[in-house]
Structure formats: structure tokens, C-alpha cells
N, C-alpha and C. Protein backbone atom coordinates (compact mmCIF):
# COMPACT_ATOMS: atom_id res chain seq x y z
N UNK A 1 62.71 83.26 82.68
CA UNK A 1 63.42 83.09 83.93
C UNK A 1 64.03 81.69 84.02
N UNK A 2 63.10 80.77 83.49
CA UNK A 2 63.91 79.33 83.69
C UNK A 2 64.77 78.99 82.79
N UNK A 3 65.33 79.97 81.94
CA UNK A 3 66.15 79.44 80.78
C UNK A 3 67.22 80.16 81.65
N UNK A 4 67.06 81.11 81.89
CA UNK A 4 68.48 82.02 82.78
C UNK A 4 68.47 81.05 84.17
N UNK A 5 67.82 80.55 84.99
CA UNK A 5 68.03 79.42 85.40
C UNK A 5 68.86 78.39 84.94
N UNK A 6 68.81 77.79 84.01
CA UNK A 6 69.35 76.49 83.42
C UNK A 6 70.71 76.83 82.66
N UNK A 7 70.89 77.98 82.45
CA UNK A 7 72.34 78.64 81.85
C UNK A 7 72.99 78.73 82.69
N UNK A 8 72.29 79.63 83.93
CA UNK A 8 73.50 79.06 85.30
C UNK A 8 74.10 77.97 85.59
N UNK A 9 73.16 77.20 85.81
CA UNK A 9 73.17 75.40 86.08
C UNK A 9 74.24 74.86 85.26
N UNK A 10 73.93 75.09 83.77
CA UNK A 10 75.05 74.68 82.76
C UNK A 10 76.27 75.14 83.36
N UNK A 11 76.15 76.29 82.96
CA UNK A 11 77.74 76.56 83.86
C UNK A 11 78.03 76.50 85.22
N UNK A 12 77.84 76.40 85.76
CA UNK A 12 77.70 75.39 87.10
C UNK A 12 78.82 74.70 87.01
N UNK A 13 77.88 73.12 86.37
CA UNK A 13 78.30 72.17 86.68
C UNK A 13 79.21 71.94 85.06
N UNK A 14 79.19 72.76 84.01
CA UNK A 14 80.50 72.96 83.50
C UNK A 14 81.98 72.61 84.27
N UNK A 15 82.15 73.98 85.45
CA UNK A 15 82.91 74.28 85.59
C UNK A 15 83.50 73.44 86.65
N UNK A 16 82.24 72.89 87.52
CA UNK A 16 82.49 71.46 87.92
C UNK A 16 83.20 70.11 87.46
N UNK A 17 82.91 70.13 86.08
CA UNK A 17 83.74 68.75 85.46
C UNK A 17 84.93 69.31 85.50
N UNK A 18 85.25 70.14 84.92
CA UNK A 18 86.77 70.88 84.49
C UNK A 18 87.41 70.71 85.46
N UNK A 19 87.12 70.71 86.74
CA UNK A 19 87.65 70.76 87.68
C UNK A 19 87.73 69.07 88.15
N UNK A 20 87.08 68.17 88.12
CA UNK A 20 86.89 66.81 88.30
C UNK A 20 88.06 66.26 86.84
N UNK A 21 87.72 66.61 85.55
CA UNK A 21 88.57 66.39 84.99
C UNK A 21 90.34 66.48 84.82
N UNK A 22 90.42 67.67 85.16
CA UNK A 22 91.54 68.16 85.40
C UNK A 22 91.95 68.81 86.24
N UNK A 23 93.16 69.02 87.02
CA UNK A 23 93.69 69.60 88.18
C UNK A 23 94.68 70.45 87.41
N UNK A 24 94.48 72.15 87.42
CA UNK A 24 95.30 72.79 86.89
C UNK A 24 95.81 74.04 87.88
N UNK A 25 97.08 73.92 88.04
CA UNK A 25 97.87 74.88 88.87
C UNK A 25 98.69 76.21 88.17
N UNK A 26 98.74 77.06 88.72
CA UNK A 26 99.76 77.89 88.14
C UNK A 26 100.93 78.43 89.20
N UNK A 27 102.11 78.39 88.16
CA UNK A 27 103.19 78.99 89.15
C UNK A 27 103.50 80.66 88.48
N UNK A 28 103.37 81.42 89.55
CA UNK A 28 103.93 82.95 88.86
C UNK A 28 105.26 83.47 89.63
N UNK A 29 106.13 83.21 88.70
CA UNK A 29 107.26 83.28 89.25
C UNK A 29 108.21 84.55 88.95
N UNK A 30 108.07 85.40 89.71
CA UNK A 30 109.43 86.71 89.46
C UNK A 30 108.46 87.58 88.68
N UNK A 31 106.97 87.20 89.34
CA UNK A 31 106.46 88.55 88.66
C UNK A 31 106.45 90.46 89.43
N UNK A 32 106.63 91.10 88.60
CA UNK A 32 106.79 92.25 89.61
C UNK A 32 105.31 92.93 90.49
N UNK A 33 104.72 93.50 89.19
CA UNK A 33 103.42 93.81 89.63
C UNK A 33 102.45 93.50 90.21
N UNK A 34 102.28 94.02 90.98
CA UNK A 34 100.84 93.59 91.75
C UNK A 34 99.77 93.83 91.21
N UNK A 35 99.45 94.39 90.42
CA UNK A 35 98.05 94.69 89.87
C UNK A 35 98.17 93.68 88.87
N UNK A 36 99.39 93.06 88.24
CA UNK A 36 99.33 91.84 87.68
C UNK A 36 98.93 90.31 88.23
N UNK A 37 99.29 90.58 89.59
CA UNK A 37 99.21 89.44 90.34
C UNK A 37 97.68 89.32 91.00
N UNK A 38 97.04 90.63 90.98
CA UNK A 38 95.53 90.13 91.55
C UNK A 38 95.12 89.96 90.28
N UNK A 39 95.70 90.53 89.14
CA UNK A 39 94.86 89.74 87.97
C UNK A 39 94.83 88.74 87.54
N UNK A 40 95.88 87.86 87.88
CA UNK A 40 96.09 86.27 87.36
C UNK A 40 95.25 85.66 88.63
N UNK A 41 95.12 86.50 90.06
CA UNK A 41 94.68 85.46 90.58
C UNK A 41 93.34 85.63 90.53
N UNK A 42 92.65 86.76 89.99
CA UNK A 42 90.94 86.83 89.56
C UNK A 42 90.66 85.97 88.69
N UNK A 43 91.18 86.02 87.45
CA UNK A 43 91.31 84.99 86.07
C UNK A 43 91.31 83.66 87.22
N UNK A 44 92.86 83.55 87.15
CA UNK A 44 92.48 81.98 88.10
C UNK A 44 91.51 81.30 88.77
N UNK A 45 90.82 82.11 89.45
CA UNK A 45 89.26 82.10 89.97
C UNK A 45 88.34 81.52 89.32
N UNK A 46 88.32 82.40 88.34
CA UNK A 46 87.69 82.95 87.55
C UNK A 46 87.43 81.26 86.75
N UNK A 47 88.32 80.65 86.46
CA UNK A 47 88.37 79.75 85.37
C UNK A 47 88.74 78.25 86.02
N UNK A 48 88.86 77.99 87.60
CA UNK A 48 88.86 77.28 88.56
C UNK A 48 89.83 76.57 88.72
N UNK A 49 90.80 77.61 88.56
CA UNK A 49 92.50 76.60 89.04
C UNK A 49 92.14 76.55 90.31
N UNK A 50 92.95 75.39 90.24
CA UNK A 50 93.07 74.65 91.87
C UNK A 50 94.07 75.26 92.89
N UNK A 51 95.15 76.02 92.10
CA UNK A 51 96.03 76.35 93.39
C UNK A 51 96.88 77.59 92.27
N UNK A 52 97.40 78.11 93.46
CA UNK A 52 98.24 79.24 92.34
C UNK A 52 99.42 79.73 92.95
N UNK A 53 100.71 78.93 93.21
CA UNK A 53 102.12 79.44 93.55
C UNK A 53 102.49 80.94 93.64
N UNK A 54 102.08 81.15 94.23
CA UNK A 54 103.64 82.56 93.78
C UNK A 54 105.17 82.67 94.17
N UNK A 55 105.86 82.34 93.32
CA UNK A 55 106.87 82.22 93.88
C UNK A 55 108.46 83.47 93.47
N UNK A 56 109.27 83.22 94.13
CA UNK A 56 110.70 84.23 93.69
C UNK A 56 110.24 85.58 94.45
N UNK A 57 110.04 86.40 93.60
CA UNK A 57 109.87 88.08 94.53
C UNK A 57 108.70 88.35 93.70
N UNK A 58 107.80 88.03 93.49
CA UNK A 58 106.15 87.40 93.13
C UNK A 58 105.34 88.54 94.36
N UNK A 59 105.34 89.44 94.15
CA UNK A 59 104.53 90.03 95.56
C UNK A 59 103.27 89.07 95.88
N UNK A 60 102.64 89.04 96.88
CA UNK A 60 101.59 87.51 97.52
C UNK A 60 100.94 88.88 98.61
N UNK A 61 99.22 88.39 99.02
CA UNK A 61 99.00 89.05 99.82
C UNK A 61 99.48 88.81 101.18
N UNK A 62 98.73 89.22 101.89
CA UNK A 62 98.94 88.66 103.40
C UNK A 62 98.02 87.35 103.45
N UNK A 63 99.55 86.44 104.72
CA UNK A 63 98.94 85.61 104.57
C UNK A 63 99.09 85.20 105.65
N UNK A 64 98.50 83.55 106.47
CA UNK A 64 98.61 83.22 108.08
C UNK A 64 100.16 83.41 108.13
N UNK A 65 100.54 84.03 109.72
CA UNK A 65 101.92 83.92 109.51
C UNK A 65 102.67 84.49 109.04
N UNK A 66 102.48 85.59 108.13
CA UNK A 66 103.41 86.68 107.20
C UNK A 66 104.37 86.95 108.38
N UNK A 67 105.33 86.95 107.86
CA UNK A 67 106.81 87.27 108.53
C UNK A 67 107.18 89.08 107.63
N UNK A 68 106.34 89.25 106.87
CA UNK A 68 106.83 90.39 106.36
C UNK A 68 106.53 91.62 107.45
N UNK A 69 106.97 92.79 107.18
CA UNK A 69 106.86 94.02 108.33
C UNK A 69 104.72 94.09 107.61
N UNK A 70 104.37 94.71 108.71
CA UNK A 70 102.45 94.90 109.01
C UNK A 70 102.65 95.43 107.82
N UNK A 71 102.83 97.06 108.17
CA UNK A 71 102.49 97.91 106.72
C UNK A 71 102.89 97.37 105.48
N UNK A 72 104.11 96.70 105.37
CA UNK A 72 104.29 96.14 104.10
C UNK A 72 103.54 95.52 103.39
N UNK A 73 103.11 94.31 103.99
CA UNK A 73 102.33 93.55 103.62
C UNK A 73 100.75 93.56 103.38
N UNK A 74 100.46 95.13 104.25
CA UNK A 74 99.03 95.49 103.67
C UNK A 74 99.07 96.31 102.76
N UNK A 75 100.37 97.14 102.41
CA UNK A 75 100.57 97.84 101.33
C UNK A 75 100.26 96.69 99.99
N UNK A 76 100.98 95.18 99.90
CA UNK A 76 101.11 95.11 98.80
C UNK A 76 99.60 94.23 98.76
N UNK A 77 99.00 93.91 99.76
CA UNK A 77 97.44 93.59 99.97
C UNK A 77 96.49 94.58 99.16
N UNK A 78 96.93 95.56 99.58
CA UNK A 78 95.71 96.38 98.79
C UNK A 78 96.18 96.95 97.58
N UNK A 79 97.42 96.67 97.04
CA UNK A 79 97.87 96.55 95.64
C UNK A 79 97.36 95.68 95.11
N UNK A 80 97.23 94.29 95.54
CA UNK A 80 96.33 93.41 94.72
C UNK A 80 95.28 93.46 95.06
N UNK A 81 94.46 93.65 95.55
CA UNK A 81 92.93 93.46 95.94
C UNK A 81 92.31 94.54 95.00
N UNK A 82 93.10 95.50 94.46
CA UNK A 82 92.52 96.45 93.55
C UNK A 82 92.14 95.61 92.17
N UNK A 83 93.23 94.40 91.94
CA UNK A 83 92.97 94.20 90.30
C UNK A 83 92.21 92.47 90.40
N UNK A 84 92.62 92.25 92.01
CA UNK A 84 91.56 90.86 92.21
C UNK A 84 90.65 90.64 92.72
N UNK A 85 90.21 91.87 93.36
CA UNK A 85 88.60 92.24 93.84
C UNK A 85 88.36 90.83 94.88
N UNK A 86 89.10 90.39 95.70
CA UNK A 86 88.50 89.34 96.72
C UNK A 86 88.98 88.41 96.00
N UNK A 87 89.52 87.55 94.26
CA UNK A 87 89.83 86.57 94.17
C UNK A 87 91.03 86.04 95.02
N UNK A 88 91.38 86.93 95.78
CA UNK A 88 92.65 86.30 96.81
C UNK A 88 92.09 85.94 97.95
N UNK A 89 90.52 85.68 98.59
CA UNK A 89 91.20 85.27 99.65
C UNK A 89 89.76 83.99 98.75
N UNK A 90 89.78 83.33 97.58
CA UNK A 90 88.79 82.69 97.39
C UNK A 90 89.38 81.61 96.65
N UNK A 91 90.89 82.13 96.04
CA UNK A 91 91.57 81.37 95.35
C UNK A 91 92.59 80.48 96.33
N UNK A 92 92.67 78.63 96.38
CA UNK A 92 93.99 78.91 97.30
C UNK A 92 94.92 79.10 96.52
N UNK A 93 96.04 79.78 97.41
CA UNK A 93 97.32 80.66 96.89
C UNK A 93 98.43 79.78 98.01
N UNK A 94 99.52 79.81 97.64
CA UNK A 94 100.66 79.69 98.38
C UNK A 94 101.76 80.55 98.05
N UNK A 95 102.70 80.91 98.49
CA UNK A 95 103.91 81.89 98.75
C UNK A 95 105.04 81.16 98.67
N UNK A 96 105.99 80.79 97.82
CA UNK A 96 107.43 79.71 97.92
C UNK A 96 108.48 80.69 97.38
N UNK A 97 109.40 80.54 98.00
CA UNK A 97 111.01 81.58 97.30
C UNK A 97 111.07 80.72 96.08
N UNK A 98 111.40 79.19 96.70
CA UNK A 98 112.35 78.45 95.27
C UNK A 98 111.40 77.68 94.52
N UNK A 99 111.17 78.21 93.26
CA UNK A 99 110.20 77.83 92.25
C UNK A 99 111.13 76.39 91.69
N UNK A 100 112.27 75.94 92.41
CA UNK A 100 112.63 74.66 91.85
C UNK A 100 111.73 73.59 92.30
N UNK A 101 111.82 73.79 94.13
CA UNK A 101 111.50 72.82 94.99
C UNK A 101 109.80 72.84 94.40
N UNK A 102 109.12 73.77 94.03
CA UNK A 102 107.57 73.98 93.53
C UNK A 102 107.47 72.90 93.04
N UNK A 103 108.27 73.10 91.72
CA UNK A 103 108.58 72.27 89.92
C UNK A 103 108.19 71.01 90.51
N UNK A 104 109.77 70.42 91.15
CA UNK A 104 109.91 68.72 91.52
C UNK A 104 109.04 68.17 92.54
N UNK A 105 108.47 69.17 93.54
CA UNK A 105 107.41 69.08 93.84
C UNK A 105 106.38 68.20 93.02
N UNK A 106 105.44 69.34 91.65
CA UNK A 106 104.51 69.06 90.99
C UNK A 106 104.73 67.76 90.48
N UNK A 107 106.05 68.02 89.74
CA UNK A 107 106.40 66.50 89.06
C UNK A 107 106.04 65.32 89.81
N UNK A 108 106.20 65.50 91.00
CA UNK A 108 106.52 63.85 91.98
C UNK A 108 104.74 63.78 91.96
N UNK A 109 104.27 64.93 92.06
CA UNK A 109 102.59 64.39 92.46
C UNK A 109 102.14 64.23 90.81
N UNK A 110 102.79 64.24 89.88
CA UNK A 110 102.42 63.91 88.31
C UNK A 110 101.80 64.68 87.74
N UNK A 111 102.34 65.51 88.09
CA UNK A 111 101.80 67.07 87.09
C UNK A 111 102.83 67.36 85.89
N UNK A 112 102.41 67.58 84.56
CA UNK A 112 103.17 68.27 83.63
C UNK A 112 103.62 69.65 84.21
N UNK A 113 105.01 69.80 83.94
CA UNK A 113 105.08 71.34 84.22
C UNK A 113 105.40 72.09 82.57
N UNK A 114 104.51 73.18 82.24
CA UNK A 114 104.38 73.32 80.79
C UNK A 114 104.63 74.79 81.34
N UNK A 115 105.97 75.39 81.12
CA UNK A 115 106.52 77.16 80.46
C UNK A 115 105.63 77.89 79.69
N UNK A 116 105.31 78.99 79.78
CA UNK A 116 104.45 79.86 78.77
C UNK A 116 105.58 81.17 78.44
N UNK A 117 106.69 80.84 77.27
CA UNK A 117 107.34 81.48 77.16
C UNK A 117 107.77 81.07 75.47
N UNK A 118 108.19 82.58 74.90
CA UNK A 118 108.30 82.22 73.39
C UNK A 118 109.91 81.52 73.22
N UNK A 119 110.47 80.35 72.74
CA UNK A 119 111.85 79.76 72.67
C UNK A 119 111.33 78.88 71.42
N UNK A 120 112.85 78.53 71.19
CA UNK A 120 113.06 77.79 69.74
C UNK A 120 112.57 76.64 69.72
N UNK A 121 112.42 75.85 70.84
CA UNK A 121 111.84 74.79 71.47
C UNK A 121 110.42 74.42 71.80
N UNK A 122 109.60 75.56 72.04
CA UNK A 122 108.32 75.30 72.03
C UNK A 122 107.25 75.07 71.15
N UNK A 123 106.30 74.60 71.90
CA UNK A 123 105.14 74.04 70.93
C UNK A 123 103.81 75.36 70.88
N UNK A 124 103.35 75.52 70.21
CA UNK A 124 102.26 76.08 70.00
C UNK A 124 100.99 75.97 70.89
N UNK A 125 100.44 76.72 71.41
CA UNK A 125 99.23 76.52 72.40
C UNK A 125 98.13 75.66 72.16
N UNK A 126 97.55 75.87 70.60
CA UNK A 126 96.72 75.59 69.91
C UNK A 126 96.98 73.90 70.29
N UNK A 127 98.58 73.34 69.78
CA UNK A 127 98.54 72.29 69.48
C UNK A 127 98.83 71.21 70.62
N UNK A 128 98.54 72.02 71.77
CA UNK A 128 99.02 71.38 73.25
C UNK A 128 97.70 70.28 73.54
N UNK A 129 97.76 69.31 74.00
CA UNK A 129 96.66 68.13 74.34
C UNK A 129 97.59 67.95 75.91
N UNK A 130 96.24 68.67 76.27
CA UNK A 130 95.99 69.15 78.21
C UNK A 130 96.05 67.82 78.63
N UNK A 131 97.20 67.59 79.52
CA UNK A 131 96.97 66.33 80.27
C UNK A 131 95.77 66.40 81.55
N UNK A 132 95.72 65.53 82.22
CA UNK A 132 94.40 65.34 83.67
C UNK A 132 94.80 66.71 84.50
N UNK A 133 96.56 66.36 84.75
CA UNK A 133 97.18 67.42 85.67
C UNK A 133 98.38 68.06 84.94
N UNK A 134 98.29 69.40 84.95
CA UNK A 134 99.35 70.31 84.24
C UNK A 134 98.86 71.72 85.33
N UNK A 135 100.77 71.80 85.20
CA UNK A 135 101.06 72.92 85.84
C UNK A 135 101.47 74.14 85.03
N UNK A 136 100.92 75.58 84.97
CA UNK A 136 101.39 76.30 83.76
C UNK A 136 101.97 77.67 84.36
N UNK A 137 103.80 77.81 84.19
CA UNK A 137 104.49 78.16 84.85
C UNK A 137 104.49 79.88 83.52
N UNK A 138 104.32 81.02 84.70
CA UNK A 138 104.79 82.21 83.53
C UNK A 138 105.41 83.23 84.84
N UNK A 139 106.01 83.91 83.92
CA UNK A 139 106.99 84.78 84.57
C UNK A 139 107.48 86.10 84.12
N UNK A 140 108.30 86.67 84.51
CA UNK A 140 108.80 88.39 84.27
C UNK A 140 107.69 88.71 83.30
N UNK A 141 107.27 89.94 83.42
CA UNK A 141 107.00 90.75 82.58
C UNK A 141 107.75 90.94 81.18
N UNK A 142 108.95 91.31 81.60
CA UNK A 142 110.02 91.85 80.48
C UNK A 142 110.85 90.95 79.82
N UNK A 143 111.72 90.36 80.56
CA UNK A 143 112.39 89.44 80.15
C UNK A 143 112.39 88.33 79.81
N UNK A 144 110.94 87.17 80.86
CA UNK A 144 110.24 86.16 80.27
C UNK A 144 111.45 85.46 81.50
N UNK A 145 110.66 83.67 81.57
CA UNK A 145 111.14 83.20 82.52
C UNK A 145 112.65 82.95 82.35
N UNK A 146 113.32 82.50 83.13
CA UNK A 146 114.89 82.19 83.27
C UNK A 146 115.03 81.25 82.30
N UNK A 147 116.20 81.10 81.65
CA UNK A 147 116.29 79.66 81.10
C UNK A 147 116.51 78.54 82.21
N UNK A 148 117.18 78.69 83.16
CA UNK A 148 116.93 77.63 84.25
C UNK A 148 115.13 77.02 84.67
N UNK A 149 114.90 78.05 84.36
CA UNK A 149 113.38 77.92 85.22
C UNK A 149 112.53 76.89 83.06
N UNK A 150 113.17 77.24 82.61
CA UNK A 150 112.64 76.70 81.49
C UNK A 150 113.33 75.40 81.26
N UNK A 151 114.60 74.81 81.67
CA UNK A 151 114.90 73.56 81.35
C UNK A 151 114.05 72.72 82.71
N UNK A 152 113.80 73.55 83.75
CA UNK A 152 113.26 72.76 84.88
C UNK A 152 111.88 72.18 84.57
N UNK A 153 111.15 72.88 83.55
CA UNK A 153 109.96 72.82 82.94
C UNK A 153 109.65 71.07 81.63
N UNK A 154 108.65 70.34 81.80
CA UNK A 154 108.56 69.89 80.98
C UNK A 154 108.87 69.83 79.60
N UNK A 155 107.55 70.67 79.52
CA UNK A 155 108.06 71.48 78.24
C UNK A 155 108.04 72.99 77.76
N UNK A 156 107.57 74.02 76.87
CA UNK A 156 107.40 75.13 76.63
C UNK A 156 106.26 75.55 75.57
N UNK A 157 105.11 76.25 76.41
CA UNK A 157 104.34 76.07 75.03
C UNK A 157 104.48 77.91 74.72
N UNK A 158 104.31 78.28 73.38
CA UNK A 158 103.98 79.61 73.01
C UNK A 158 102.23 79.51 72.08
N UNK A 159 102.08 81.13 72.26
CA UNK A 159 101.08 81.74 71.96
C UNK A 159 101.65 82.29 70.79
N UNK A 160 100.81 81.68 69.50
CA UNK A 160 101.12 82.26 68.32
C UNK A 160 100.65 84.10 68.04
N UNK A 161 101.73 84.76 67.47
CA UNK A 161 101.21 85.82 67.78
C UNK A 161 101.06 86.25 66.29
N UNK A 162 99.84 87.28 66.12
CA UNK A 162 99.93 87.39 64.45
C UNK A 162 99.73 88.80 64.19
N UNK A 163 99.69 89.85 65.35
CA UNK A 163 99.82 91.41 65.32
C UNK A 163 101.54 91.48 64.97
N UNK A 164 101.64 93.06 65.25
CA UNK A 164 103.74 93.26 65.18
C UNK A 164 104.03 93.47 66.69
N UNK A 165 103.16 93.21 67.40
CA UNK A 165 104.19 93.52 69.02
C UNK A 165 104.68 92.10 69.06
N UNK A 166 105.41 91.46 70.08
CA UNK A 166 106.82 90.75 70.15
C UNK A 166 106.07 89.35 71.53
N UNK A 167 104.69 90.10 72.39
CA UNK A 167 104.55 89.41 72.90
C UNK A 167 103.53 90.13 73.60
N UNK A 168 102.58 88.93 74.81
CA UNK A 168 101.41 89.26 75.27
C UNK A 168 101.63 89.90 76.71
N UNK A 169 100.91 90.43 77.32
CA UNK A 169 100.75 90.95 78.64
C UNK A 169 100.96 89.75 79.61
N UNK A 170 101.60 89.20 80.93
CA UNK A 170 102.04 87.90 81.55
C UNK A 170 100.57 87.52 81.56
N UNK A 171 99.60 88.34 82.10
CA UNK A 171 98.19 87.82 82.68
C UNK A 171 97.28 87.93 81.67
N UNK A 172 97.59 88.50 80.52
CA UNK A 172 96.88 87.95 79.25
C UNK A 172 97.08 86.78 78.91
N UNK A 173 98.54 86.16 78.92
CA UNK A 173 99.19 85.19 77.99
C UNK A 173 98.81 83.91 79.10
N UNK A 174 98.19 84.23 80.65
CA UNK A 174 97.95 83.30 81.05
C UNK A 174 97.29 82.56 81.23
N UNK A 175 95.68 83.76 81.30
CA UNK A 175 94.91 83.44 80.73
C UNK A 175 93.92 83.00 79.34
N UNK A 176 95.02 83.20 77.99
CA UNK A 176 94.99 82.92 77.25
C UNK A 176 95.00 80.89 77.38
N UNK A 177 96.15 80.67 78.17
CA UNK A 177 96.53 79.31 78.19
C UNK A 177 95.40 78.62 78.95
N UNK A 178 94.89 79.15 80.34
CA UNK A 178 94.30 78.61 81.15
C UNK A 178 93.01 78.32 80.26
N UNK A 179 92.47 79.34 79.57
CA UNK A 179 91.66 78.92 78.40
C UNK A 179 91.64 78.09 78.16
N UNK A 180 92.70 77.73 77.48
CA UNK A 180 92.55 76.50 76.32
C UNK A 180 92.52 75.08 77.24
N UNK A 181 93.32 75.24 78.22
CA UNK A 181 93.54 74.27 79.44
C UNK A 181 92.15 73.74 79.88
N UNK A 182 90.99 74.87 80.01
CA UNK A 182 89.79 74.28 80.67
C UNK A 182 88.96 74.45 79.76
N UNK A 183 89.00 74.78 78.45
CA UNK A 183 87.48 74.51 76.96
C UNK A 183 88.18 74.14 75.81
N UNK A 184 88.99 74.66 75.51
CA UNK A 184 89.24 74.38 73.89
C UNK A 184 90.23 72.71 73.96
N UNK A 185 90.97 72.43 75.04
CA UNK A 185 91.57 71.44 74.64
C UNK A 185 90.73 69.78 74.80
N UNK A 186 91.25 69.14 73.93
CA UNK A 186 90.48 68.19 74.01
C UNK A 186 90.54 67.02 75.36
């Protein structure tokens, strides 16, 4: 019993430094699905981001203030609450149209803003060295973020892929990153 005790504890206060160490945000921008979106924001939870944007046409639950019509907004509430089981009302979340004003936002408070999108330009996940504060921006399902939304970005990191599909699930590939963001990077 006291070893399952002290494994808690470890992770505990693991997840405590990670969080003292680093301040990590995510922006999900122009994602469609909602069952995608309670899943990034369970993961997010899950792995102790500090805040989690949704921005563009990003479905968001209800929130203080929703200006959206009632039913709407509990419709797309209980679209996500199916795949985030309560990480929405545990995670803070915010709701923004313009994922620019987000960006220059982060920047001014000194956040990296780092793209999770495959381009000719990016760096490899593996080989990314996590600053204190980084922001990790992913988007569309299908098409992958805008190139606007990618020059607005620091930089661009990709997920090496070594199966034959072309690319990862948004909330795989995000939590893939957030990974490395809070254990593997140095």
C-alpha cells in the first residue's frame, strides 16, 4: 500500500514541476469536430496545460456569457463532454475568432508559438528543445493549418512519420507533442 502511495506522490508532484517549469498553452484553431475537441481538451488535462484557445470555428463548450442560441450550444456541449468526460470544465479554456490577435498576444507575454504541421520548413519533434513558455498551435483535420496561420507561427515542428499514411489524427499529433513538451524534452 505504501509503495502505491509514493507512486502517486511521485506523480503528483511530477506533474507539479512541469507545470512550475514550464507554461504550455495550446491553440486549436479551425478544428471541426467535437469529439476531437473534448479530446485535446482531456489530453490537455490530462498532461497539465495551462490554458487551451479555441479559436476560428473551433466548436468550444458553453461558456459564461455564450452569445450562441441555448440549444446550440448545449448541443455542441454534450458533443464534447462525450470525448472529454468533464476535462472541460477543469481545463481553463478560452473561445477567440482571430487566432492572430491569440499569436501576438502569446508572443508579447514571451511565449514561442511552435505550428504542428508537416512543411518544408520544419523541424522535427524529437529535435525541438522546449523553451520555459511555448505555445503549440494545430489545426484542420484535413487540410492542416493555413499558411498564414503558419508564417504567424514561430516556427513549425513535424512528427516524423515512419508507417505509409501521410499524417496523424489532430489530437493524436497533439498529444504526441504535448508529450514531448512535458517528459521527453530536455
Amino acid at each position: 500500500m505504501l509503495h502505491i502511495i509514493h507512486e502517486r506522490f511521485a506523480w503528483a508532484v511530477s506533474r507539479f514541476i512541469v507545470r512550475l517549469v514550464r507554461s504550455i498553452v495550446v491553440i486549436a484553431h479551425n478544428i471541426r469536430s467535437s469529439h476531437n475537441v473534448g479530446s485535446l481538451l482531456r489530453t490537455a488535462e490530462g498532461l497539465g496545460v495551462n490554458k487551451i484557445y479555441l479559436t476560428g470555428y473551433t466548436p468550444y463548450p458553453l461558456g459564461p456569457n455564450d452569445k450562441r442560441l441555448p440549444h446550440f450550444a448545449a448541443r455542441t456541449t454534450r458533443q464534447i463532454h462525450k470525448t472529454a468526460l468533464g476535462a472541460e470544465e477543469s481545463i481553463h479554456w478560452e473561445q477567440a475568432s482571430n487566432v492572430f490577435k491569440v499569436i501576438s498576444a502569446l508572443k508579447r507575454a514571451g511565449y514561442a508559438v511552435a505550428a504542428l504541421e508537416q512543411a518544408p520548413n520544419s523541424q522535427k519533434l524529437p529535435d525541438f528543445a522546449v523553451p520555459e513558455k511555448v505555445a503549440l498551435i494545430v489545426g484542420r483535420e484535413v487540410e492542416g493549418l493555413e499558411p498564414e496561420v503558419l508564417r504567424a507561427a514561430d516556427l513549425t515542428l513535424e512528427i516524423p512519420m515512419r508507417g505509409n499514411k501521410e499524417s496523424f489524427n489532430v489530437t493524436q499529433a497533439a498529444a504526441m507533442a504535448l508529450y514531448h513538451f512535458c517528459y521527453l524534452a530536455k
